[in-house]
Protein backbone atom coordinates (compact mmCIF):
# COMPACT_ATOMS: atom_id res chain seq x y z
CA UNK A 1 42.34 -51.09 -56.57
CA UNK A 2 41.13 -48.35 -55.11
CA UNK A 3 36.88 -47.45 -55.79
CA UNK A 4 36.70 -44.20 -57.38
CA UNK A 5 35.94 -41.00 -55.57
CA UNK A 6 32.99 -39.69 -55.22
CA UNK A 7 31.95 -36.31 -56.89
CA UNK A 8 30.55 -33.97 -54.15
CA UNK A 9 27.33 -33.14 -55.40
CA UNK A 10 26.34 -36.69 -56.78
CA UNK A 11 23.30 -37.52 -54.63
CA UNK A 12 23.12 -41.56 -52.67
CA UNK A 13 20.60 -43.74 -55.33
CA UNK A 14 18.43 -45.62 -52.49
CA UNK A 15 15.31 -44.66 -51.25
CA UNK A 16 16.26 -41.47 -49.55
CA UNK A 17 17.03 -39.62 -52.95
CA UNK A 18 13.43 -40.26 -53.97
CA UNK A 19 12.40 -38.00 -50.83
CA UNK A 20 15.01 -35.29 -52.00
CA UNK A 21 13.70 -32.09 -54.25
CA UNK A 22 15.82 -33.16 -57.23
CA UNK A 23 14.24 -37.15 -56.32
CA UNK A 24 10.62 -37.04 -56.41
CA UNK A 25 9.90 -37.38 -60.03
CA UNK A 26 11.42 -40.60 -60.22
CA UNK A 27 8.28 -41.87 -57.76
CA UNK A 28 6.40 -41.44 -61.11
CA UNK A 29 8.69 -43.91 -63.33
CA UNK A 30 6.29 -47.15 -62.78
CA UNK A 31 3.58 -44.96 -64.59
CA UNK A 32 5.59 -45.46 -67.81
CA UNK A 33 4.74 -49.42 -68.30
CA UNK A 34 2.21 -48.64 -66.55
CA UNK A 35 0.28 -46.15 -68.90
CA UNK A 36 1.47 -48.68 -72.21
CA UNK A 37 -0.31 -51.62 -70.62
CA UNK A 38 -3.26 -49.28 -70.20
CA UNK A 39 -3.40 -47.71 -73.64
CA UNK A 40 -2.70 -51.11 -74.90
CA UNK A 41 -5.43 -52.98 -72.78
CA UNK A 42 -8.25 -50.15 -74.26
CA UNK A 43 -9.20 -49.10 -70.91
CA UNK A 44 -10.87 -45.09 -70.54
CA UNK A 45 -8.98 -42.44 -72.42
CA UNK A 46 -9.19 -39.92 -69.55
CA UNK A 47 -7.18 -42.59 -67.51
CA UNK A 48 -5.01 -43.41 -70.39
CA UNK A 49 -4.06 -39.19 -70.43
CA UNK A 50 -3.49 -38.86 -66.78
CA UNK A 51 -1.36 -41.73 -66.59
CA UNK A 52 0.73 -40.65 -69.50
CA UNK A 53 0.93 -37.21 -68.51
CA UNK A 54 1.93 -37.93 -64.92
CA UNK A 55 4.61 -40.69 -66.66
CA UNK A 56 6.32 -37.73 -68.88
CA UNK A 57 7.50 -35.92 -65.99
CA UNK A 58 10.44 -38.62 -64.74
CA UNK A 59 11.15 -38.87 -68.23
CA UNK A 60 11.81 -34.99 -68.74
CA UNK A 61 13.47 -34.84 -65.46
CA UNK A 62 16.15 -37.54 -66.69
CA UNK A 63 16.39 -35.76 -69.96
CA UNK A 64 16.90 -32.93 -67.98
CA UNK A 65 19.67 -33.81 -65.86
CA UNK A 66 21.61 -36.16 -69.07
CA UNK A 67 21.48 -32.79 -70.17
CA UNK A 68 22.89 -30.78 -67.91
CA UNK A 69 25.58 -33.28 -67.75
CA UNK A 70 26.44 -32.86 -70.82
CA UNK A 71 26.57 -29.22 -70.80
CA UNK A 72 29.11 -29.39 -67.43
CA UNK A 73 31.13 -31.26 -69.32
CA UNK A 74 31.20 -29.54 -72.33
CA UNK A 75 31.95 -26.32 -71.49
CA UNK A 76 29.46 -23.31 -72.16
CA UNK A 77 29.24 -22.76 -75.98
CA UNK A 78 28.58 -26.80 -76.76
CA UNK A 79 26.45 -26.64 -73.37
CA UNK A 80 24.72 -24.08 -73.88
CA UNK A 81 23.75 -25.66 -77.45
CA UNK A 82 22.48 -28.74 -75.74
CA UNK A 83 20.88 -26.78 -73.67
CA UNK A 84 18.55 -25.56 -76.77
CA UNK A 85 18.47 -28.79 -78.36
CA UNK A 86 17.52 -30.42 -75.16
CA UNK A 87 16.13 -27.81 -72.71
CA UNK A 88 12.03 -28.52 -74.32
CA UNK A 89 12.84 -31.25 -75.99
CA UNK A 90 9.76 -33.27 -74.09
CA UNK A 91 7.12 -30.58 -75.45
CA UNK A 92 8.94 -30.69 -78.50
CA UNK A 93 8.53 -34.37 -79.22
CA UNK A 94 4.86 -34.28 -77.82
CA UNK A 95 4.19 -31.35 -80.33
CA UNK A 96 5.64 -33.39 -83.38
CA UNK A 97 3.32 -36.44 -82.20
CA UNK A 98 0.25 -33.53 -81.98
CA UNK A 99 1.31 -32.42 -85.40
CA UNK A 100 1.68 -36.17 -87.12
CA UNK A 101 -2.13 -36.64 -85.41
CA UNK A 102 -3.58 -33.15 -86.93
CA UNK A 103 -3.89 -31.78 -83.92
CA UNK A 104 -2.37 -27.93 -84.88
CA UNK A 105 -4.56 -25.90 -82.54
CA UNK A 106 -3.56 -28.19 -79.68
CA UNK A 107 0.25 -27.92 -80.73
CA UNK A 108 -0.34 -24.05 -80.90
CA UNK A 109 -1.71 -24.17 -77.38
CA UNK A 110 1.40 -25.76 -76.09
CA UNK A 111 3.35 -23.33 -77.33
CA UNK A 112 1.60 -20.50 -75.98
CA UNK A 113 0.82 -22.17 -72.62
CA UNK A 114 4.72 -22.77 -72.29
CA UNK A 115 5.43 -19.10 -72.90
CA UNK A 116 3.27 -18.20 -70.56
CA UNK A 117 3.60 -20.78 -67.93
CA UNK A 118 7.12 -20.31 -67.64
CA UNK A 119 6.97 -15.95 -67.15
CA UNK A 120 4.13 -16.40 -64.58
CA UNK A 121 3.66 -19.21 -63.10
CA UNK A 122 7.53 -20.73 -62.98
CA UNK A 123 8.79 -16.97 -62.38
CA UNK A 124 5.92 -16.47 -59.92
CA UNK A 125 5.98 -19.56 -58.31
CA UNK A 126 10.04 -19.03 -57.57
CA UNK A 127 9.96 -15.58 -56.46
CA UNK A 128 6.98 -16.53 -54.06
CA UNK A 129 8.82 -19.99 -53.02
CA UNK A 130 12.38 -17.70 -52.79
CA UNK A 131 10.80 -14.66 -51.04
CA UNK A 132 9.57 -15.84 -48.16
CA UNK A 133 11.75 -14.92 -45.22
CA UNK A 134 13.53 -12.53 -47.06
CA UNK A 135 12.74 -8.89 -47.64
CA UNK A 136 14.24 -8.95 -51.01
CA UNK A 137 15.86 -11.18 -53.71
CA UNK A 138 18.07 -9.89 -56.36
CA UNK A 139 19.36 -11.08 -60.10
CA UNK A 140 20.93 -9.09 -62.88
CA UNK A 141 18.34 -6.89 -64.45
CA UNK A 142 20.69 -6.30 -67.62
CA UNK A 143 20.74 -10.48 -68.31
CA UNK A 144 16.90 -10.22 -67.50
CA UNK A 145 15.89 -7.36 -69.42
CA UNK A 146 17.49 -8.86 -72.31
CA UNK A 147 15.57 -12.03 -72.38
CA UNK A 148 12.27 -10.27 -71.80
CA UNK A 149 13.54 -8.03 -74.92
CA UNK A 150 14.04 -11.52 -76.84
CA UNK A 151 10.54 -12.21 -76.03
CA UNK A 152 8.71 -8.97 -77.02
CA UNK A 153 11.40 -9.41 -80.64
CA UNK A 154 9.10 -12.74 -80.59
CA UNK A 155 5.10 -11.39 -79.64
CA UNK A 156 5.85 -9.36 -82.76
CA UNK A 157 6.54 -12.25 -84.68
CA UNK A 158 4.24 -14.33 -83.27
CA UNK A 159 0.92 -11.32 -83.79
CA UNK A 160 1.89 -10.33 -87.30
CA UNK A 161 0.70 -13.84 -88.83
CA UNK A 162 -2.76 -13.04 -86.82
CA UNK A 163 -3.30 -9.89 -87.86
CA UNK A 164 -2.25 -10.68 -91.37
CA UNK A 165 -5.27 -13.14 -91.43
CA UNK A 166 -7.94 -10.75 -89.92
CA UNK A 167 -7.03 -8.47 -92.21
CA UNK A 168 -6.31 -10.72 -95.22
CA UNK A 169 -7.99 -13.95 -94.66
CA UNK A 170 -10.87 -15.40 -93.06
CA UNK A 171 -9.80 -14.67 -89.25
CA UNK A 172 -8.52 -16.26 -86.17
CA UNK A 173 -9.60 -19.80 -84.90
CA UNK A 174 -11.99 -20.32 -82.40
CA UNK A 175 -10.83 -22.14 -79.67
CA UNK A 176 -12.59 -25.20 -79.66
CA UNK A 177 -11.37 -25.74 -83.17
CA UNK A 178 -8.33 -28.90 -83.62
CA UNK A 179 -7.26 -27.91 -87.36
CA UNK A 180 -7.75 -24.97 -89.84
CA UNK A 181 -6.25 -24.72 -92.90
CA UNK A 182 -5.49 -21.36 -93.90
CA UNK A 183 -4.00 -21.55 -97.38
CA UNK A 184 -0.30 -21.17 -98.61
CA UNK A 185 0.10 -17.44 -98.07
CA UNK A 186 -0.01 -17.45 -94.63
CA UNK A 187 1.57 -20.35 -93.92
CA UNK A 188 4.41 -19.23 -95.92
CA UNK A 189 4.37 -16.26 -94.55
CA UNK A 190 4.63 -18.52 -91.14
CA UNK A 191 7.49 -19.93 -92.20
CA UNK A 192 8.97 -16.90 -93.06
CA UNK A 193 9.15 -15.51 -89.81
CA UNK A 194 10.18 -18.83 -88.46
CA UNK A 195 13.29 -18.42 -90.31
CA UNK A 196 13.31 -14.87 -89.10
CA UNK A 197 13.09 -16.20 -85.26
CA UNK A 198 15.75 -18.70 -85.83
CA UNK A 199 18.37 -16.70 -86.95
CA UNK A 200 17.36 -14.16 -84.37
CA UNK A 201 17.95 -17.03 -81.94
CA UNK A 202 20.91 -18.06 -83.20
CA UNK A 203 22.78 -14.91 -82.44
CA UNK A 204 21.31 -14.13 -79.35
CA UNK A 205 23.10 -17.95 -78.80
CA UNK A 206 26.10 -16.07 -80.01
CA UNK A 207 25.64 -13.05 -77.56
CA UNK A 208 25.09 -14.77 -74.31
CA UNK A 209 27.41 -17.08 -75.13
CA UNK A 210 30.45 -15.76 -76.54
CA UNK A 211 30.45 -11.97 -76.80
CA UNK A 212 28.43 -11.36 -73.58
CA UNK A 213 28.83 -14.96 -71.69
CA UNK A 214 29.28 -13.00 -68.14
CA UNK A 215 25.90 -11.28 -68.12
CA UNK A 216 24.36 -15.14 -68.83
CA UNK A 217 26.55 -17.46 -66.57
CA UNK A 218 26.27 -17.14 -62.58
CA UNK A 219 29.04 -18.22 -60.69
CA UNK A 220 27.21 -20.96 -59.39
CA UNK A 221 26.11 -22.35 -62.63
CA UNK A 222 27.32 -25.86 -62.27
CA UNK A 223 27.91 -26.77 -58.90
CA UNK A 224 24.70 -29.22 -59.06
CA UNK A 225 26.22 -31.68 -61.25
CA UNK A 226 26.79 -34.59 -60.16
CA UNK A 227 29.73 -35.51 -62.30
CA UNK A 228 28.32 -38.21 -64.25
CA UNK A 229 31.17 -39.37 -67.32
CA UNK A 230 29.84 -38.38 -70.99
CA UNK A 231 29.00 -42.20 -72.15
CA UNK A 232 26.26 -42.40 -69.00
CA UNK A 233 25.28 -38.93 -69.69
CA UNK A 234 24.35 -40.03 -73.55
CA UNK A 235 22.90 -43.08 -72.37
CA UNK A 236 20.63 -41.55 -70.29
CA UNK A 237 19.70 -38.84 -72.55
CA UNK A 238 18.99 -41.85 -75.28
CA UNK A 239 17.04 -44.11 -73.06
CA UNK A 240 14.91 -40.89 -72.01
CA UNK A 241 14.36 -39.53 -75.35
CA UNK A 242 12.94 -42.74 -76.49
CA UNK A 243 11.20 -43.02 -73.20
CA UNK A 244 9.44 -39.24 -73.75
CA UNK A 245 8.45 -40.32 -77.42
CA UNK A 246 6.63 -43.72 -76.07
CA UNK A 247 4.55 -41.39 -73.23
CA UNK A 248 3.74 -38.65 -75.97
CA UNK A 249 2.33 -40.69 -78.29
CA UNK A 250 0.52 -42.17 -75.79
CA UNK A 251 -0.79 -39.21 -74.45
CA UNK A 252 -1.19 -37.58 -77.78
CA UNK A 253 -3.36 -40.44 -78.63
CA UNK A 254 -5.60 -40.11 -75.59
CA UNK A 255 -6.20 -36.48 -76.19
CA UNK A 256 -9.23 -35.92 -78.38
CA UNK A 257 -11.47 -38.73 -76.59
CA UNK A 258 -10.45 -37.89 -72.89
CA UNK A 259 -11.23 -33.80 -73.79
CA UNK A 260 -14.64 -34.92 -74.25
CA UNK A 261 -14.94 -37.04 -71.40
CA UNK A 262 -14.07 -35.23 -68.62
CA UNK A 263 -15.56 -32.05 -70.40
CA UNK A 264 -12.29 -29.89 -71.02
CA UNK A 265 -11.86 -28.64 -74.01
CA UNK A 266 -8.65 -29.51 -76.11
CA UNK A 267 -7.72 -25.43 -76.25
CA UNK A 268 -7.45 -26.12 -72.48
CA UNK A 269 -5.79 -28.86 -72.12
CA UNK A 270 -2.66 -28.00 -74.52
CA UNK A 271 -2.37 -24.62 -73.14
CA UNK A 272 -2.42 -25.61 -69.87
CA UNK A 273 -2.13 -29.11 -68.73
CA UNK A 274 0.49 -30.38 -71.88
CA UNK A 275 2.29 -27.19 -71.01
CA UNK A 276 2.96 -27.49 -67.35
CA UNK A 277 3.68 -31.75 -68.37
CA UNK A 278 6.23 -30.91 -70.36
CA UNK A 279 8.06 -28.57 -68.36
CA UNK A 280 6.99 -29.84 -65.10
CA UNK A 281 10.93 -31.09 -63.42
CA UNK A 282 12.21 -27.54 -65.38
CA UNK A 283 9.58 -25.58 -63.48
CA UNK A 284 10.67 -27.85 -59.95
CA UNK A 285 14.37 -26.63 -61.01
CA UNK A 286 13.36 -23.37 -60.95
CA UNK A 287 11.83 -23.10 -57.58
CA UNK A 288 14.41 -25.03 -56.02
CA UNK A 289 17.26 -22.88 -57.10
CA UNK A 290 14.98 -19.58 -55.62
CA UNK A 291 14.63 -21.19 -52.60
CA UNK A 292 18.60 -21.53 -52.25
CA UNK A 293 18.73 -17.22 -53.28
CA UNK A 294 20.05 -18.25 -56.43
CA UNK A 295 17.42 -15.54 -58.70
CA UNK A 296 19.73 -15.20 -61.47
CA UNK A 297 19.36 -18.86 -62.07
CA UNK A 298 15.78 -18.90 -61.59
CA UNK A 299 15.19 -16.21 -63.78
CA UNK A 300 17.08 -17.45 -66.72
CA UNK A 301 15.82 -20.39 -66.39
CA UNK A 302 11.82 -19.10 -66.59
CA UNK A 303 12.19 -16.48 -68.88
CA UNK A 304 15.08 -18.26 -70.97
CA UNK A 305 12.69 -21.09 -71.24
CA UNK A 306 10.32 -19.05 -72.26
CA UNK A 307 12.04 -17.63 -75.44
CA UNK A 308 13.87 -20.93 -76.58
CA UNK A 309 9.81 -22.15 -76.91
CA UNK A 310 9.09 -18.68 -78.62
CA UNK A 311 12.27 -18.98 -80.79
CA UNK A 312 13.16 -21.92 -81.58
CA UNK A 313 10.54 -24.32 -80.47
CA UNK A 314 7.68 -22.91 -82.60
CA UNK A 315 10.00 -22.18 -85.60
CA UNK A 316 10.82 -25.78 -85.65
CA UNK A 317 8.05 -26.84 -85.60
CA UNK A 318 6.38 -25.08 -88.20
CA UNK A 319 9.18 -26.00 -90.48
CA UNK A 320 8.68 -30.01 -89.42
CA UNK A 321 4.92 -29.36 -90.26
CA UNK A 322 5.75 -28.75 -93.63
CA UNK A 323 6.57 -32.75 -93.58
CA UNK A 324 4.09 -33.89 -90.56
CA UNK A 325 0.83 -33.56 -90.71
CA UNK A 326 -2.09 -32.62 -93.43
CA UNK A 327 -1.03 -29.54 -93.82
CA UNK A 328 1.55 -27.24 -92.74
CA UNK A 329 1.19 -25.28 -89.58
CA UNK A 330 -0.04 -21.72 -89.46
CA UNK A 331 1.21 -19.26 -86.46
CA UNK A 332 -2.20 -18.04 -86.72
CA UNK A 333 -3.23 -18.02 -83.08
CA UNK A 334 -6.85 -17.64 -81.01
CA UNK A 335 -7.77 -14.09 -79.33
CA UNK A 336 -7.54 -15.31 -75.83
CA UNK A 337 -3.48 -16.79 -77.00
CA UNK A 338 -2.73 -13.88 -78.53
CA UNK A 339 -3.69 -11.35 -75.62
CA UNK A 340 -1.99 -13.74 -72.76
CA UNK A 341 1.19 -14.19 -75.08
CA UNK A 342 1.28 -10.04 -75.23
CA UNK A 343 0.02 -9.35 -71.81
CA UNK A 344 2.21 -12.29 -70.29
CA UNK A 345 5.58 -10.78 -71.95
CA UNK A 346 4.95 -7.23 -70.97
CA UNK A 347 4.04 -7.94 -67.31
CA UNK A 348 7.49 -10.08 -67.52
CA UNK A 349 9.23 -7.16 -68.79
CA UNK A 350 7.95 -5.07 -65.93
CA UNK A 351 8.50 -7.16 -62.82
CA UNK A 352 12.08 -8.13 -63.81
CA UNK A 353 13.33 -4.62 -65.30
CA UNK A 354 14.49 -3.70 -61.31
CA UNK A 355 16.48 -6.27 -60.79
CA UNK A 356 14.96 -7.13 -57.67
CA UNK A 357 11.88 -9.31 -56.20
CA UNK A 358 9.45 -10.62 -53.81
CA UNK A 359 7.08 -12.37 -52.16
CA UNK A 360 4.45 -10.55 -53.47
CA UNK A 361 5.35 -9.76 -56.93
CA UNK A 362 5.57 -13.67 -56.98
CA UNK A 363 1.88 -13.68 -56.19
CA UNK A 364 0.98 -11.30 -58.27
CA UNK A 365 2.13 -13.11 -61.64
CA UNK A 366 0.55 -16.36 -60.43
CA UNK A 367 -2.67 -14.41 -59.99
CA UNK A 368 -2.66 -13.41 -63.33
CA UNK A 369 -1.80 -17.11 -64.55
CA UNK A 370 -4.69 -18.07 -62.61
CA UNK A 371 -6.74 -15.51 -64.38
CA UNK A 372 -5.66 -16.70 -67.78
CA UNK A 373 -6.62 -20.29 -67.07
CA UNK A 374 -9.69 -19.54 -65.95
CA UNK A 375 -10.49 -17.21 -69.23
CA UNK A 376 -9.18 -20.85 -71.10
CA UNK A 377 -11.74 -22.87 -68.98
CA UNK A 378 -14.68 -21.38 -69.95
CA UNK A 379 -13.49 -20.50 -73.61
């Protein structure tokens, strides 16, 4: 009998993949026993974290590519479905294990620090990484200017809560703070526009998918996959999904003591360092594919990342906090989230209305990341 052929793109499984772009977060993988034994032996909580959080990024990059393999194989409506279920599921999962531990502010954190992450410092990062050597990189600026639209449809949402409470209520959060309970109005008036963002997410699903699926699909879409059959593509996306909810309750777990011991505060580290965790082989992805000229792809996957959290991440999870946690979950955010959500989007909006980038503009949104983590630092 003759061994099967093999698919083009399906990369050699020995040591040299691990050197490869799409290989090195699978150096990382020992971490996972690794950081159990540790959490499980009592050692330091700030070692416990780091561990954990370095061990979530091979697990997100398997989820990642089960899921991809999926969508190839599915065709783009189911794809692009599993793509949403899938695409944050990591920050998902570590947000439901934040919300079971009371943690809201933190889970709040992670949702803004994935919005933002992804429009400046993924989009930055990959038109920096993608623009040098070239004078100029172009994408569609209709497909773009959409999903930056999608975004500023969810700022709106996401302010109105905020400024219901300052003007209602007893005002925003301060940022060191890990849980305030705000009363039913608002948080059923958080829920509200959950639903709201849902079914505004659903049909924008519908658009880019059905009615409008060339604006949303490069040619090159699925070339990268490596032709793996649908039973090892489920197994994979099973084993990692129970792999991803191990490290985040680990690292969920570790989060209250470690803030204190290496003197960050928890505001900081969901809105930055959970954030870029969760993400972290999406973001890779991202700056890979801008490297090969392939800016449409880059750019839907930064800014479309950036509205499924905004979406349908946050929506669900204020709807699961209505059965997690003490209480349910407000989408009452802090001053410094709500002005980087707002300026974040807008700047977005700007740089990608042409159609066209470069090196520069690249450094110009990771400036103003840098900017906004330094404002969370000393907050």
């Amino acid at each position: 009998m003759n061994p099967p052929a093999e698919h083009p793109n399906r990369p050699r499984l020995d040591a040299s993949f691990l050197r490869t772009p799409q290989g090195w977060p699978y150096l990382l993988a020992p971490l996972i026993p690794l950081a159990v034994a540790l959490d499980l032996a009592g050692v330091p909580a700030t070692v416990v974290f780091a561990t954990s959080a370095l061990g979530i990024i091979p697990t997100a990059a398997l989820m990642g590519r089960a899921t991809e393999e999926l969508a190839a194989r599915s065709g783009p409506g189911i794809g692009g479905l599993l793509n949403v279920t899938f695409g944050n599921a990591p920050e998902l999962i570590i947000a439901l294990f934040a919300l079971g531990q009371g943690l809201q502010e933190v889970v709040k954190a992670s949702i803004v620090g994935s919005i933002i992450g992804n429009v400046l410092l993924v989009l930055g990062a990959a038109m920096l990484a993608g623009g040098i050597g070239r004078d100029k990189q172009t994408f569609s600026g209709t497909g773009a200017s959409i999903q930056t639209s999608m975004l500023m449809l969810a700022a709106a949402a996401l302010l109105m809560p905020a400024i219901f409470e300052l003007v209602e209520g007893k005002g925003l959060p301060a940022p060191g703070a890990e849980s305030v309970n705000y009363g039913s109005t608002v948080e059923h008036l958080s829920l509200a526009v959950a639903i709201v963002l849902m079914v505004t997410y659903g049909l924008g699903l519908l658009f880019s998918l059905k009615t409008h699926r060339d604006l949303f699909n490069p040619e090159y879409e699925d070339e990268d996959s490596w032709g793996w059959s649908t039973r090892t593509s489920v197994t994979a996306l099973a084993i990692a999904g129970v792999l991803v909810g191990v490290m985040s309750e680990v690292l969920v777990g570790s989060i209250s003591e470690a803030s204190h011991s290496i003197g960050l505060s928890e505001f900081f580290i969901g809105v930055i360092v959970v954030a870029i965790v969760g993400n972290a082989a999406e973001h890779w992805v991202a700056v890979l594919v801008a490297m090969k000229d392939k800016m449409d792809l880059a750019v839907n996957i930064a800014v479309g990342s950036s509205a499924q959290v905004a979406l349908f991440v946050a929506p669900v999870l204020v709807m699961a906090s209505f059965f997690i946690g003490p209480h349910p979950l407000a989408l009452v955010f802090n001053g410094f989230e709500l002005g980087a959500i707002l300026l974040a989007i807008l700047i977005a909006n700007y740089v990608t209305q042409d159609g066209e980038s470069t090196w520069f503009e690249g450094v110009q949104l990771l400036a103003v990341y840098f900017v906004f983590g330094l404002a969370f630092y000393f907050a």
